[in-house]
Protein backbone atom coordinates (compact mmCIF):
# COMPACT_ATOMS: atom_id res chain seq x y z
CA UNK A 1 72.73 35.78 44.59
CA UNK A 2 72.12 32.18 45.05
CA UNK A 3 68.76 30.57 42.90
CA UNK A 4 66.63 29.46 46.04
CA UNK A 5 66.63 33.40 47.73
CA UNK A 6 65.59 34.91 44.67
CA UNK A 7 62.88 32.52 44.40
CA UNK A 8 62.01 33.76 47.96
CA UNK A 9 62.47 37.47 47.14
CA UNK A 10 59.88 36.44 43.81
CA UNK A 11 57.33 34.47 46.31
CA UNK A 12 57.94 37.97 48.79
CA UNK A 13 57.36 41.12 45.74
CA UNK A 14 54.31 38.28 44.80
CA UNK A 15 52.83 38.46 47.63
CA UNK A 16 53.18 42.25 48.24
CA UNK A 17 51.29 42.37 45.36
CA UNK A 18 48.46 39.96 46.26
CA UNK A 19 48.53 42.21 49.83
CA UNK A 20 47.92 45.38 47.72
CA UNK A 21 45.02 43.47 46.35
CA UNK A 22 43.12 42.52 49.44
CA UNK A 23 43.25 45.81 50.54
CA UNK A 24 41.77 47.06 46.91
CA UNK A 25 39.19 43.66 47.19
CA UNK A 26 37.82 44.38 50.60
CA UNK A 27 35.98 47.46 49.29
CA UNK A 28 35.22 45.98 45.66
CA UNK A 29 33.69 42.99 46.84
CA UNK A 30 30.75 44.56 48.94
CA UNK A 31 29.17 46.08 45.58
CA UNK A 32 30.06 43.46 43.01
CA UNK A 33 29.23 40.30 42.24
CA UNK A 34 32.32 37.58 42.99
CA UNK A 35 31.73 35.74 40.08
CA UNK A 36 31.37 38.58 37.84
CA UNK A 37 34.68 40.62 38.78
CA UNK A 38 36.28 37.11 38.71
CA UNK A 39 35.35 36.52 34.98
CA UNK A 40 36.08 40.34 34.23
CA UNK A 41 39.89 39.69 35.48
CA UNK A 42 40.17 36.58 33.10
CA UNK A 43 39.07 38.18 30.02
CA UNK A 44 41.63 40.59 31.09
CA UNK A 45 44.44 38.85 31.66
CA UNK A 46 44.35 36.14 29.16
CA UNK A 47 45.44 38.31 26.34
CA UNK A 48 48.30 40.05 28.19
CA UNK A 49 49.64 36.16 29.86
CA UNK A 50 49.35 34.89 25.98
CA UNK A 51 50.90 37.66 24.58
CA UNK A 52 53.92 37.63 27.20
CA UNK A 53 54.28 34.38 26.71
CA UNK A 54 54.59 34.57 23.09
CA UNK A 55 57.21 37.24 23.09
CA UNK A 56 59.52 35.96 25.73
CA UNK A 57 58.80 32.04 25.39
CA UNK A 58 57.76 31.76 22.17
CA UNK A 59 55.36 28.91 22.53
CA UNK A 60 52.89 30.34 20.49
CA UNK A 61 50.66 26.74 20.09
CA UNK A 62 48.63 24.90 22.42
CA UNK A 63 51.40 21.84 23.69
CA UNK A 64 50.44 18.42 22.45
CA UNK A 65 51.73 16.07 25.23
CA UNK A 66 51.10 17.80 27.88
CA UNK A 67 47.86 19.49 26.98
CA UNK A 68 45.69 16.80 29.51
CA UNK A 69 48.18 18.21 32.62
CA UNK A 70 47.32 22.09 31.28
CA UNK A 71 43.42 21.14 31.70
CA UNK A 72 43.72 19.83 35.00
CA UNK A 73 46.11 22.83 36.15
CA UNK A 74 43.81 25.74 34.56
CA UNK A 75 40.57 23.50 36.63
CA UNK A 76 42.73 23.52 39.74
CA UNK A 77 43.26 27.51 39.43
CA UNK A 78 39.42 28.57 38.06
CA UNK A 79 38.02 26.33 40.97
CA UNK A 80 39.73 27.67 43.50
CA UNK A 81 39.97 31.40 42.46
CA UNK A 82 36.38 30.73 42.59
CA UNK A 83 36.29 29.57 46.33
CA UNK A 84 38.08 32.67 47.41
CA UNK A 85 35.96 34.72 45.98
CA UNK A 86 32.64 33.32 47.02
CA UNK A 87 34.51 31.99 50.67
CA UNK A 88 35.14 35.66 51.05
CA UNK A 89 32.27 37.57 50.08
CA UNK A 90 29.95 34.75 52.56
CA UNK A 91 32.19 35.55 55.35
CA UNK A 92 34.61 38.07 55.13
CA UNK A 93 38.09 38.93 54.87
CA UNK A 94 39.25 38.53 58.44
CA UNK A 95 38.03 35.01 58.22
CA UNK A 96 39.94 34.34 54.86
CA UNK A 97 42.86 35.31 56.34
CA UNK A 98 42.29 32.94 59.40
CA UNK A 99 42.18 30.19 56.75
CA UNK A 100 45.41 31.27 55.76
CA UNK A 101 47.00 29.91 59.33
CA UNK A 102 46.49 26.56 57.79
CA UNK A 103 47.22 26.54 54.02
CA UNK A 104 50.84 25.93 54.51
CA UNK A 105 50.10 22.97 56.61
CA UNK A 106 47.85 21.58 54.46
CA UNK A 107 50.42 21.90 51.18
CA UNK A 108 53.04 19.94 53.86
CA UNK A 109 50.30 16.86 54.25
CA UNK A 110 49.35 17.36 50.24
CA UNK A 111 52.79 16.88 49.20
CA UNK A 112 53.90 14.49 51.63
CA UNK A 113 50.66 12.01 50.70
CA UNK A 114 51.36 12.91 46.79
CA UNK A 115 54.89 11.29 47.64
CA UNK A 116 56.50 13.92 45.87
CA UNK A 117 57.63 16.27 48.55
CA UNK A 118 58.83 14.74 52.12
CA UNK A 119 57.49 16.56 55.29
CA UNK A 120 60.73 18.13 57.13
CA UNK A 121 61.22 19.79 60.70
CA UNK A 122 61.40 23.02 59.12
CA UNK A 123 58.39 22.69 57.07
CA UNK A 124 56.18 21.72 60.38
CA UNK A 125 57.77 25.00 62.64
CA UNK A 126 57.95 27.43 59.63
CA UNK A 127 53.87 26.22 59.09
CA UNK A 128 53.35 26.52 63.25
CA UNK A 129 54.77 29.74 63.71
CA UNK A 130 52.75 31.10 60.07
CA UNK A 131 49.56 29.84 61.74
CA UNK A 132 50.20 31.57 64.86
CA UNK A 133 51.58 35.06 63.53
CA UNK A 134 47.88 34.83 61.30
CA UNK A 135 46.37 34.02 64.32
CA UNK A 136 47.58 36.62 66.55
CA UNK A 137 46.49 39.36 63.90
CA UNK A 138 43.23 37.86 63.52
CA UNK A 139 41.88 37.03 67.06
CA UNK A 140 43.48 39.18 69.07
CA UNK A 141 41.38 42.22 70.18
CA UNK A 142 38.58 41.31 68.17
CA UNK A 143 34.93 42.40 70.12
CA UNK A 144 31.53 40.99 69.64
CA UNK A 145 30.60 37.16 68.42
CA UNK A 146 30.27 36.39 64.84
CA UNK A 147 26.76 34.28 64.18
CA UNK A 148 26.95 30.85 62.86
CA UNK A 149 24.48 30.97 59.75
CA UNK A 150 24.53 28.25 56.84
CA UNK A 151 25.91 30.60 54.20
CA UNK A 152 28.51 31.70 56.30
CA UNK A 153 29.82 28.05 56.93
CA UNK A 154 29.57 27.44 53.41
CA UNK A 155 32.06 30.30 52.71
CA UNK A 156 34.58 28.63 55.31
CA UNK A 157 34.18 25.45 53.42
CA UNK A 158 35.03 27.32 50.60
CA UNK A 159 37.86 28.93 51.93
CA UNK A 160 39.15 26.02 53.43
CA UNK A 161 39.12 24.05 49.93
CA UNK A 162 40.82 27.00 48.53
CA UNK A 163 43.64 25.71 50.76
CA UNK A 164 43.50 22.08 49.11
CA UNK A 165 43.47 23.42 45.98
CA UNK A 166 46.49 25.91 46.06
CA UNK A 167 48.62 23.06 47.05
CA UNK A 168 47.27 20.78 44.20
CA UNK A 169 48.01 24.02 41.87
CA UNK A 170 51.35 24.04 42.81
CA UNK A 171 51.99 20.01 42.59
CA UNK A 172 50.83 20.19 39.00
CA UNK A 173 52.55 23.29 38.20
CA UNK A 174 55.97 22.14 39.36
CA UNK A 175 55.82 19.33 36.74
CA UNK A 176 55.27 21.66 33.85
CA UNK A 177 57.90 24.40 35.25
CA UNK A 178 60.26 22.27 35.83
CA UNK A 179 59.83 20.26 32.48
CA UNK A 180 60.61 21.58 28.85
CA UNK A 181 57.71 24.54 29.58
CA UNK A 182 58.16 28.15 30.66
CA UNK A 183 56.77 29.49 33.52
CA UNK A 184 54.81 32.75 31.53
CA UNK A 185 53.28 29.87 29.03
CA UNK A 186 52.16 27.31 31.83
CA UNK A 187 50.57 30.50 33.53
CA UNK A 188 48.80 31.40 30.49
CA UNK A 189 47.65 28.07 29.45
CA UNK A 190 46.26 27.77 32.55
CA UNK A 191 44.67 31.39 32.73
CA UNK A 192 42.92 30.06 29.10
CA UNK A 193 41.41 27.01 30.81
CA UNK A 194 40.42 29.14 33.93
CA UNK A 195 38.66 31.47 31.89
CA UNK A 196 36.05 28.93 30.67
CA UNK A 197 35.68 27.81 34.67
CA UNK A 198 34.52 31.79 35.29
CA UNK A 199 32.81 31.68 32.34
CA UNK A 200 30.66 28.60 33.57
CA UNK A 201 30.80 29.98 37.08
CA UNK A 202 29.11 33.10 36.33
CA UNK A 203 26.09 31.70 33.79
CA UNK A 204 24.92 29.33 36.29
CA UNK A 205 24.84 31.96 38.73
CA UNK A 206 22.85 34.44 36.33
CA UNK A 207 20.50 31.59 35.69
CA UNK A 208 19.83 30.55 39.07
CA UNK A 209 19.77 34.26 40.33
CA UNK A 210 22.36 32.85 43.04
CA UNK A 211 23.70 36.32 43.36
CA UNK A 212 22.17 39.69 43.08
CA UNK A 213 22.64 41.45 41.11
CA UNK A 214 23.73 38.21 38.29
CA UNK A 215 26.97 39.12 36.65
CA UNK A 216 25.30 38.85 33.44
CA UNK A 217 22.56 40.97 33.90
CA UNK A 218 22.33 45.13 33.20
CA UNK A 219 23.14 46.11 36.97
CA UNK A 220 25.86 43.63 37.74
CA UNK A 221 27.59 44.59 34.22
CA UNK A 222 27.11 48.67 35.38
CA UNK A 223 28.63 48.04 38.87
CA UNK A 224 32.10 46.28 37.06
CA UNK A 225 32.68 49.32 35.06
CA UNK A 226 32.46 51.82 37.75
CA UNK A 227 35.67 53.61 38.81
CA UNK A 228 36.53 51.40 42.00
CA UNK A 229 35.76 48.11 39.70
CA UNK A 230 38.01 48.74 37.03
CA UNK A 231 40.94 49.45 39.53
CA UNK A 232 40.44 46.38 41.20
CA UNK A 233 39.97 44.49 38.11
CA UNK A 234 43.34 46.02 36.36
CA UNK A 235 45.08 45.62 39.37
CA UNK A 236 44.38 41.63 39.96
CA UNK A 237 44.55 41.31 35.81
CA UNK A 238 47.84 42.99 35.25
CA UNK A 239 49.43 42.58 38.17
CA UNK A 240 48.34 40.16 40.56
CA UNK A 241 47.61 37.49 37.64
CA UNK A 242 50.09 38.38 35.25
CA UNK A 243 53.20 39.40 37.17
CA UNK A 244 52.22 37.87 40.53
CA UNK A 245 51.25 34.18 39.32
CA UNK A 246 54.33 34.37 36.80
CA UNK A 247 56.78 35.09 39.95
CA UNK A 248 55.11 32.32 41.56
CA UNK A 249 55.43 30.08 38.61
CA UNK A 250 59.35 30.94 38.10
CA UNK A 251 59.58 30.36 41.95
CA UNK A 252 58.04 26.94 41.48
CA UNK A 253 61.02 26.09 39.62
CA UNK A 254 63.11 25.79 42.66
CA UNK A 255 61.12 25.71 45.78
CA UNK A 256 58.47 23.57 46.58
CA UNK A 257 54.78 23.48 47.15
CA UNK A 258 54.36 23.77 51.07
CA UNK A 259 57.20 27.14 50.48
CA UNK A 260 55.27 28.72 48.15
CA UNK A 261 51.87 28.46 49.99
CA UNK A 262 53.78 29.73 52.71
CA UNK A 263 53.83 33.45 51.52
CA UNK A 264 49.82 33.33 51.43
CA UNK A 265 50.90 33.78 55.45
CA UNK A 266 52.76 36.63 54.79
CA UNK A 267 49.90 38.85 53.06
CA UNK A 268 48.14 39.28 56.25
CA UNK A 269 50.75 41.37 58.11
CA UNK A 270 51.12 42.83 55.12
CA UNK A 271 47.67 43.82 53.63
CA UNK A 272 47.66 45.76 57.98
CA UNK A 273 50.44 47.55 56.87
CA UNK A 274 49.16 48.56 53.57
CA UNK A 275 45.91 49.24 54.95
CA UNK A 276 47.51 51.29 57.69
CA UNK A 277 49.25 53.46 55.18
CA UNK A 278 46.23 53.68 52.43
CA UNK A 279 43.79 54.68 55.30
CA UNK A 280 45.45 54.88 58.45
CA UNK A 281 41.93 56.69 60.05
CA UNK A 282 40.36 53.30 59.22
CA UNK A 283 43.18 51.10 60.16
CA UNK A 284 45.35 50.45 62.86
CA UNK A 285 49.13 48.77 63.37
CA UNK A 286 50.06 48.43 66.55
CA UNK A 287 51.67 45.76 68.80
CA UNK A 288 49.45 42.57 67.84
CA UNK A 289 50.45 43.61 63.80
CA UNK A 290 54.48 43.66 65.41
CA UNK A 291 54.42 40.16 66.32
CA UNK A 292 52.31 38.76 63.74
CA UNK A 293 55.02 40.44 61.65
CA UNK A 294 57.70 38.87 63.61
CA UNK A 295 56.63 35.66 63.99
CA UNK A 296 55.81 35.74 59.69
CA UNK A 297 59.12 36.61 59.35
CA UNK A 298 60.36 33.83 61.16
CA UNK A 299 58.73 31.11 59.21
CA UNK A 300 60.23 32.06 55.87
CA UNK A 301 63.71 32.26 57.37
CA UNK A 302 63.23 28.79 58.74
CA UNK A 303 61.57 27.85 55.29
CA UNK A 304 64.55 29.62 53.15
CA UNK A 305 66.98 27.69 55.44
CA UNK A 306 65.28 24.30 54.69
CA UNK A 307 67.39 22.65 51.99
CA UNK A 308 64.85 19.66 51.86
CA UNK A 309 62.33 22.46 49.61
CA UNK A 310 64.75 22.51 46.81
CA UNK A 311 64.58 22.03 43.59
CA UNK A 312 67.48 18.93 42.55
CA UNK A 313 70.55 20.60 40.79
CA UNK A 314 70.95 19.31 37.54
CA UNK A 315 74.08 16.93 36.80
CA UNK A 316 77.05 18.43 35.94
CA UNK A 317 77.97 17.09 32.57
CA UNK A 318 81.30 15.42 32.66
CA UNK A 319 82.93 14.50 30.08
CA UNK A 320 84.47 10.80 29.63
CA UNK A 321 87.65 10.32 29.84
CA UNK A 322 89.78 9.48 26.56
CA UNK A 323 89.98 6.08 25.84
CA UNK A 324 93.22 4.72 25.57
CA UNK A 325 93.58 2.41 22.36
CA UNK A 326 93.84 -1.03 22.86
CA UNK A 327 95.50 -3.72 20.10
CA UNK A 328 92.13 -5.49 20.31
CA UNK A 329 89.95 -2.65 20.05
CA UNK A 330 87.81 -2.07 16.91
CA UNK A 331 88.85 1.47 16.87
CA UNK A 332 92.59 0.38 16.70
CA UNK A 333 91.49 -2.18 14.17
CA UNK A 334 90.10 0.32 11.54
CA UNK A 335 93.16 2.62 12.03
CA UNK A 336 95.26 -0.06 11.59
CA UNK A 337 93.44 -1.41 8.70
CA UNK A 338 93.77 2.24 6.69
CA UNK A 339 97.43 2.29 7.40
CA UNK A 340 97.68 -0.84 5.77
CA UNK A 341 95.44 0.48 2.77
CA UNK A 342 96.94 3.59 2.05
CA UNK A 343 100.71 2.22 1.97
CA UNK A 344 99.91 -0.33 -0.21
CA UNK A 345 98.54 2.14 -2.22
């Protein structure tokens, strides 16, 4: 099978996975606090990323030279791990998804203004017909108005720089993938420097009481190791940051930014069809899932068919030709001259 569709069949089982998480994160979330599951997955899935890593990349020390890129990439992915999971728990997950019309768009204009990846025809309909299979899930059917409050358009802010800061992720990440770094020990590296992000994230937020109850404090601690917490918290450790973010990572290797943020479209059809299937009293698939489905679909056809999103092959190594000796050469000359030695000898 050629490279680029098994990056797209990595960037498709990843996002099954992340799919399988929303539908385990819309229940966690109401009882928990963000911050605090969101530091539980870290301390979770540091070890296991590092000790992957270890065993099938053996990069077992923190990289000298390109230790300041690490930093930036494990900000990038603590900041806006954070965003989704305060953007979601102010609004909700319908309206996450919604943001999710527009992420592949935005990693189009990111790239294109970071001059490393050109904006192509196929990137602008694969993004336009993502956006509209979201939006056809989202707004179609839905009853009653949703009220404008301050928190609430705090949590689309959020949400929406969730969107800016996938794209970065995957700018940055390319450059260590596709450098002399593996893609299980620039995912760990990262998950190390995210860590101290949660870390941060949730002791300002037991100090300032800004949730309730404070990750930190007896009753947010009690809630993350109840049955439903731990689930969601192995789930997004093991599988959703380990194997999920490591697909992603390999993918990165040969696609590019706005393609990869392009299966975040693909989780909402998905996560209906899970959520049909896990609970189909609760949940419903019917025609408006069909062609958000469809119309899904067709973006990452148009998007596998784009040859612009591509990683460069490497150059063939040929070798040179023999070089055909020459009276003047020095090469001749030396021969010449050991001839001349060894018969006077």
């Amino acid at each position: 099978m050629d490279v680029p569709w098994r990056a797209h069949l990595m960037l498709l089982a990843a996002a099954a996975i992340y799919s399988g998480y929303n539908v385990l994160l819309a229940d966690t979330l109401s009882s928990v606090s963000a911050t605090g599951l969101s530091l539980f997955r870290e301390i979770v899935a540091v070890p296991a990323l590092l000790a992957w890593a270890w065993h099938a990349e053996y990069e077992k020390k923190w990289p000298d030279n390109d230790w300041r890129r690490f930093v930036i990439l494990g900000t990038i992915l603590g900041a806006f791990q954070l965003c989704f999971a305060v953007g979601v728990a102010l609004t909700d997950a319908a309206t996450a998804a919604i943001f999710q019309c527009v992420e592949p768009t935005t990693a189009a204009i990111v790239g294109a203004l970071a001059g490393s990846e050109p904006c192509s025809v196929h990137k602008v309909t694969s993004a336009a017909l993502a956006g509209a299979g979201v939006a056809v899930l989202q707004f179609n059917f839905k009853s009653g108005a949703v009220a404008t409050t301050t928190s609430r358009l705090f949590g689309c802010a959020l949400l929406w720089s969730q969107g800016l800061g996938i794209a970065a992720y995957c700018l940055v990440q390319k450059s260590l993938v596709r450098g002399r770094h593996g893609p299980v020990t620039v995912t760990a590296y990262a998950y190390v420097v995210s860590l101290g992000i949660m870390t941060a994230a949730a002791t300002t937020s037991s100090l300032a009481g800004l949730e309730s109850p404070a990750p930190f404090s007896r009753p947010g601690v009690a809630q993350l190791v109840e049955p439903k917490a731990l689930l969601a918290v192995a789930y997004a450790a093991l599988l959703a940051s380990v194997l999920g973010y490591t697909l992603r990572a390999r993918a990165n290797k040969h696609l590019d930014a706005a393609t990869l943020v392009l299966y975040n479209a693909v989780q909402p059809p998905l996560t209906a069809l899970f959520s049909f299937f896990l609970a189909p009293r609760r949940a419903s698939y019917g025609l408006p899932e069909v062609i958000s489905t469809l119309l899904v679909v067709a973006a990452v056809a148009i998007a596998a068919s784009d040859t612009h999103n591509q990683a460069p092959k490497p150059p063939t190594c040929v070798a040179d030709p023999p070089q055909q000796l020459r009276p003047d050469s020095a090469s001749t000359a030396s021969l010449l001259h050991a001839v001349e030695t060894t018969t006077t000898n």
